[in-house]
C-alpha atoms as a PDB file:
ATOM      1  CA  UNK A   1      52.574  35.888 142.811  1.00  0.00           C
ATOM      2  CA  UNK A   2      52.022  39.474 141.505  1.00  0.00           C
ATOM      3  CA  UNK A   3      52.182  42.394 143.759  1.00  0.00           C
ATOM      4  CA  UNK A   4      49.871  45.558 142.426  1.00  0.00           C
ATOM      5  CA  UNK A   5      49.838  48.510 144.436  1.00  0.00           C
ATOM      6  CA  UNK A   6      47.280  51.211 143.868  1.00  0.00           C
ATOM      7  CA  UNK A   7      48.093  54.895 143.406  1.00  0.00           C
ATOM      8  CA  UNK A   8      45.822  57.996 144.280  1.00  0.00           C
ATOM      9  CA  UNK A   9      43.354  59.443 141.372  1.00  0.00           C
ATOM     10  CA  UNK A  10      44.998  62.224 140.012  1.00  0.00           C
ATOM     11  CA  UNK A  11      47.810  59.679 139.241  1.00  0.00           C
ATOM     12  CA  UNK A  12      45.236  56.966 137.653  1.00  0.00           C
ATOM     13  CA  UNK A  13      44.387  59.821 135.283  1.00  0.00           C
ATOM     14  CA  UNK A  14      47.863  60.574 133.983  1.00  0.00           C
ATOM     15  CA  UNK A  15      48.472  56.902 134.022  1.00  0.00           C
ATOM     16  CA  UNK A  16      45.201  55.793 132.094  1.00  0.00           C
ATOM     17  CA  UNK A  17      46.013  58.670 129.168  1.00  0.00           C
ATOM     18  CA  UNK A  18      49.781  56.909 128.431  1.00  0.00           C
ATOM     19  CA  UNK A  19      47.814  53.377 127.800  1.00  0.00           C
ATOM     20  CA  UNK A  20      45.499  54.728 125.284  1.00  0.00           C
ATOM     21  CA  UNK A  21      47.539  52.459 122.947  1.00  0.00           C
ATOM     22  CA  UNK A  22      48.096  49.414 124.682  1.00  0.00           C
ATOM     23  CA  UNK A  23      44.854  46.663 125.970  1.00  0.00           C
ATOM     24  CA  UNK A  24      45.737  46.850 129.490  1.00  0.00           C
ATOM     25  CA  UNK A  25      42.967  45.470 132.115  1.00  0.00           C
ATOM     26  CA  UNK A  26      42.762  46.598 135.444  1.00  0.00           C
ATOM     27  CA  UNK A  27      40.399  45.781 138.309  1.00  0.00           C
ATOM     28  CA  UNK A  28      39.070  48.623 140.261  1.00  0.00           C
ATOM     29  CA  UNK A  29      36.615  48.807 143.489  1.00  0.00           C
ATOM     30  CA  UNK A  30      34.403  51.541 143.945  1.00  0.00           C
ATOM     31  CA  UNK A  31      32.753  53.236 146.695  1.00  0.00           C
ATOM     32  CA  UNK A  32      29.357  54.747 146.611  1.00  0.00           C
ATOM     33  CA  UNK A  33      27.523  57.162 148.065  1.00  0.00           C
ATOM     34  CA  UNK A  34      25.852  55.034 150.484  1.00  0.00           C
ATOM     35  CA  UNK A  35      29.224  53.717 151.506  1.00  0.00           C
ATOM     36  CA  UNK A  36      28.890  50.331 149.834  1.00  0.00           C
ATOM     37  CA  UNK A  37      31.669  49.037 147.210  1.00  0.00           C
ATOM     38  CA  UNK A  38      31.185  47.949 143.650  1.00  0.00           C
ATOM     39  CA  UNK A  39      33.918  45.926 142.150  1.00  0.00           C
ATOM     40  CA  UNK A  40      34.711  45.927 138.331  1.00  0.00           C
ATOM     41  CA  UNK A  41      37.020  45.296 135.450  1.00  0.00           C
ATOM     42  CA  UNK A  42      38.082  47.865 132.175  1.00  0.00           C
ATOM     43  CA  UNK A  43      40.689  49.041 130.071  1.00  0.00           C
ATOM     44  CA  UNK A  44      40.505  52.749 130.956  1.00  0.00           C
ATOM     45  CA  UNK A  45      39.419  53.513 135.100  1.00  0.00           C
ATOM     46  CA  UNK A  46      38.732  56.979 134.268  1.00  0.00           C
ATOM     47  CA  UNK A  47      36.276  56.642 131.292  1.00  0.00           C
ATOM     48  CA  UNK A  48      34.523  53.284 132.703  1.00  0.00           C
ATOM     49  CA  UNK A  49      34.208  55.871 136.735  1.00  0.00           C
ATOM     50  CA  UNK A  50      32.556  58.774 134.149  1.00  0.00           C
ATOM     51  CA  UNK A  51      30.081  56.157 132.385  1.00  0.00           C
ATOM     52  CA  UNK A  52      29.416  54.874 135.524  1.00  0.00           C
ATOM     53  CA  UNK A  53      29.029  58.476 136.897  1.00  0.00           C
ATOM     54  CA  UNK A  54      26.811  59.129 134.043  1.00  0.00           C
ATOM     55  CA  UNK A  55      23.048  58.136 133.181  1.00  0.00           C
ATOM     56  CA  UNK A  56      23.612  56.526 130.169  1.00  0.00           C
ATOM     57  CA  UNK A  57      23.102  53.455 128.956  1.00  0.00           C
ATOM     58  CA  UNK A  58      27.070  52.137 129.876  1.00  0.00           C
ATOM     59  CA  UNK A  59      25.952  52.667 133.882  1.00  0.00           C
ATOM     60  CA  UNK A  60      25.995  49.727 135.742  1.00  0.00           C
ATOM     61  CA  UNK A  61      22.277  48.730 137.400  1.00  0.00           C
ATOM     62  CA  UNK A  62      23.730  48.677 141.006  1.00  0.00           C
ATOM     63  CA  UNK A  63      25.057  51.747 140.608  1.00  0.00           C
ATOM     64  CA  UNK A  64      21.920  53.106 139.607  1.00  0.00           C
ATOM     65  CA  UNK A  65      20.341  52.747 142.623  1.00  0.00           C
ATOM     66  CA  UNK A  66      23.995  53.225 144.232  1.00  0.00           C
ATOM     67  CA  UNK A  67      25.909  56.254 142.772  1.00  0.00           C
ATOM     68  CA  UNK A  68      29.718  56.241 142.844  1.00  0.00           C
ATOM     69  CA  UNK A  69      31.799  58.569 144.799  1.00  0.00           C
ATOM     70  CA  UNK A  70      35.567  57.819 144.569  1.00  0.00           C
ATOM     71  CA  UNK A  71      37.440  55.294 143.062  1.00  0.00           C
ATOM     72  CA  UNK A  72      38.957  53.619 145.978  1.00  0.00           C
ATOM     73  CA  UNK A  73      41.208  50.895 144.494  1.00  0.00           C
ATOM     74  CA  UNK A  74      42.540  50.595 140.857  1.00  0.00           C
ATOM     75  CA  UNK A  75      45.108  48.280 139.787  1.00  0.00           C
ATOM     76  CA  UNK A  76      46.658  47.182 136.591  1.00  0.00           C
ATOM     77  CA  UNK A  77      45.999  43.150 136.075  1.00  0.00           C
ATOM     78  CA  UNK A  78      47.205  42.957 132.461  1.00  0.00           C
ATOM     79  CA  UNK A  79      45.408  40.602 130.791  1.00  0.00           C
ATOM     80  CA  UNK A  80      41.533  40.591 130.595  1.00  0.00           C
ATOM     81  CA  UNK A  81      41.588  36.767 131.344  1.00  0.00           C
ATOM     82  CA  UNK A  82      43.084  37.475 134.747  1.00  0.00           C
ATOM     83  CA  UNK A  83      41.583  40.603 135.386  1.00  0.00           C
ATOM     84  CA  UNK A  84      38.099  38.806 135.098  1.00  0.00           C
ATOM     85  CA  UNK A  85      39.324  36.043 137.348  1.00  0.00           C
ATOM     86  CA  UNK A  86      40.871  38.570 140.053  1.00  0.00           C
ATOM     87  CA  UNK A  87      37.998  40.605 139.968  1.00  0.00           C
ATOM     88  CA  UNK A  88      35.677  36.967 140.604  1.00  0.00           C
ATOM     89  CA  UNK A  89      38.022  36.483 143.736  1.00  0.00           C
ATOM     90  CA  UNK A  90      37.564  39.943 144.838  1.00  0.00           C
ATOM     91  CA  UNK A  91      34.412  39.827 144.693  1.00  0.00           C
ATOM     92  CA  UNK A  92      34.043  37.216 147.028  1.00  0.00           C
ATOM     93  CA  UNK A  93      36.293  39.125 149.722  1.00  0.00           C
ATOM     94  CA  UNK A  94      34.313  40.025 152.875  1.00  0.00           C
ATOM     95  CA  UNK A  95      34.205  43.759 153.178  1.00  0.00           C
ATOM     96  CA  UNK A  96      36.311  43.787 155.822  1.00  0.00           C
ATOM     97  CA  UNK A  97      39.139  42.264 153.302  1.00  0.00           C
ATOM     98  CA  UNK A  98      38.552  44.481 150.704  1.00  0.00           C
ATOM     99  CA  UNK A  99      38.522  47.812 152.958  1.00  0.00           C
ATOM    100  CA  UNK A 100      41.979  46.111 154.106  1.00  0.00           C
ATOM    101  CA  UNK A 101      43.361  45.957 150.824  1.00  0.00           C
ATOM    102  CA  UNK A 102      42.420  49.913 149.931  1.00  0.00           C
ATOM    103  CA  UNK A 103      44.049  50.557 153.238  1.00  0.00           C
ATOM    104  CA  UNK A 104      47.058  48.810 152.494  1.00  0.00           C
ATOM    105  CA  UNK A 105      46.618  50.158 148.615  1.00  0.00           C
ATOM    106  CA  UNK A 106      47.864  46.900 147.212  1.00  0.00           C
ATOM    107  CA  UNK A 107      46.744  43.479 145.982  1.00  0.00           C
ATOM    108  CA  UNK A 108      48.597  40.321 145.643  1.00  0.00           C
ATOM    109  CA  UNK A 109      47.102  37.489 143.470  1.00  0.00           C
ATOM    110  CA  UNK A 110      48.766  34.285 141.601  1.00  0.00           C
ATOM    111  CA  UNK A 111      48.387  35.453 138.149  1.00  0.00           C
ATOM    112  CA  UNK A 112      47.271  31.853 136.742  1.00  0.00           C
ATOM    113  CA  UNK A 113      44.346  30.970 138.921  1.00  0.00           C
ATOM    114  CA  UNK A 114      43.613  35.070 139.972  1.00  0.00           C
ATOM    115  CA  UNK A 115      43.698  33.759 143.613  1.00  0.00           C
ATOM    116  CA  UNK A 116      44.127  36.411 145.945  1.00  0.00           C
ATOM    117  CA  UNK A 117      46.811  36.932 148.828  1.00  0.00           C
ATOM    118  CA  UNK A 118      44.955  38.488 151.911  1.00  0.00           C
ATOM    119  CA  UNK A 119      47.449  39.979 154.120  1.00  0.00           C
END
């Protein structure tokens, strides 16, 4: 079992610029305008929140119709294999569960399966 916990923005920011080097995935939830949450996966939270921010081409469609205004949640998975399979299992959290786990501001998951440990 892996235990992530999330920090606030302006740390993500100093954090994302040190891993410039390395191919670190993280999972990262966030919330829109409209109050709903979007749940993704990247190498860089920052750059993939200012994409998504922008209206280029990198936007995702829901948040096209759903603009982002904070990211809520970020947290480093590692690998892009297990990122993709925590971010599965997140996304099929109730929202109720996932406003938990930005409350708490931490997420445990088995890092083989991506399972997640709601507390």
């Amino acid at each position: 079992m892996y235990l992530c916990k999330s920090e606030p923005a302006k740390y993500i920011r100093a954090a994302v610029r040190k891993q410039k080097s390395k191919s670190v995935w993280h999972v990262y939830i966030l919330r829109t305008w409209d109050n709903t949450l979007y749940t993704g996966v990247t190498t860089d939270v920052r750059r993939r929140f200012i994409e998504h921010c922008s209206e280029g081409r990198r936007r995702a469609k829901y948040l096209k119709a759903h603009p982002p205004r904070e990211i809520a949640f970020s947290c480093e998975i590692g690998s892009r294999s297990t990122a993709l399979k925590v971010e599965y299992r997140l996304k099929k959290l109730t929202r109720l569960q996932k406003e938990r786990i930005i409350a708490q501001g931490e997420l445990s998951y088995q890092h083989d399966s991506g399972r997640i440990l709601v507390k």
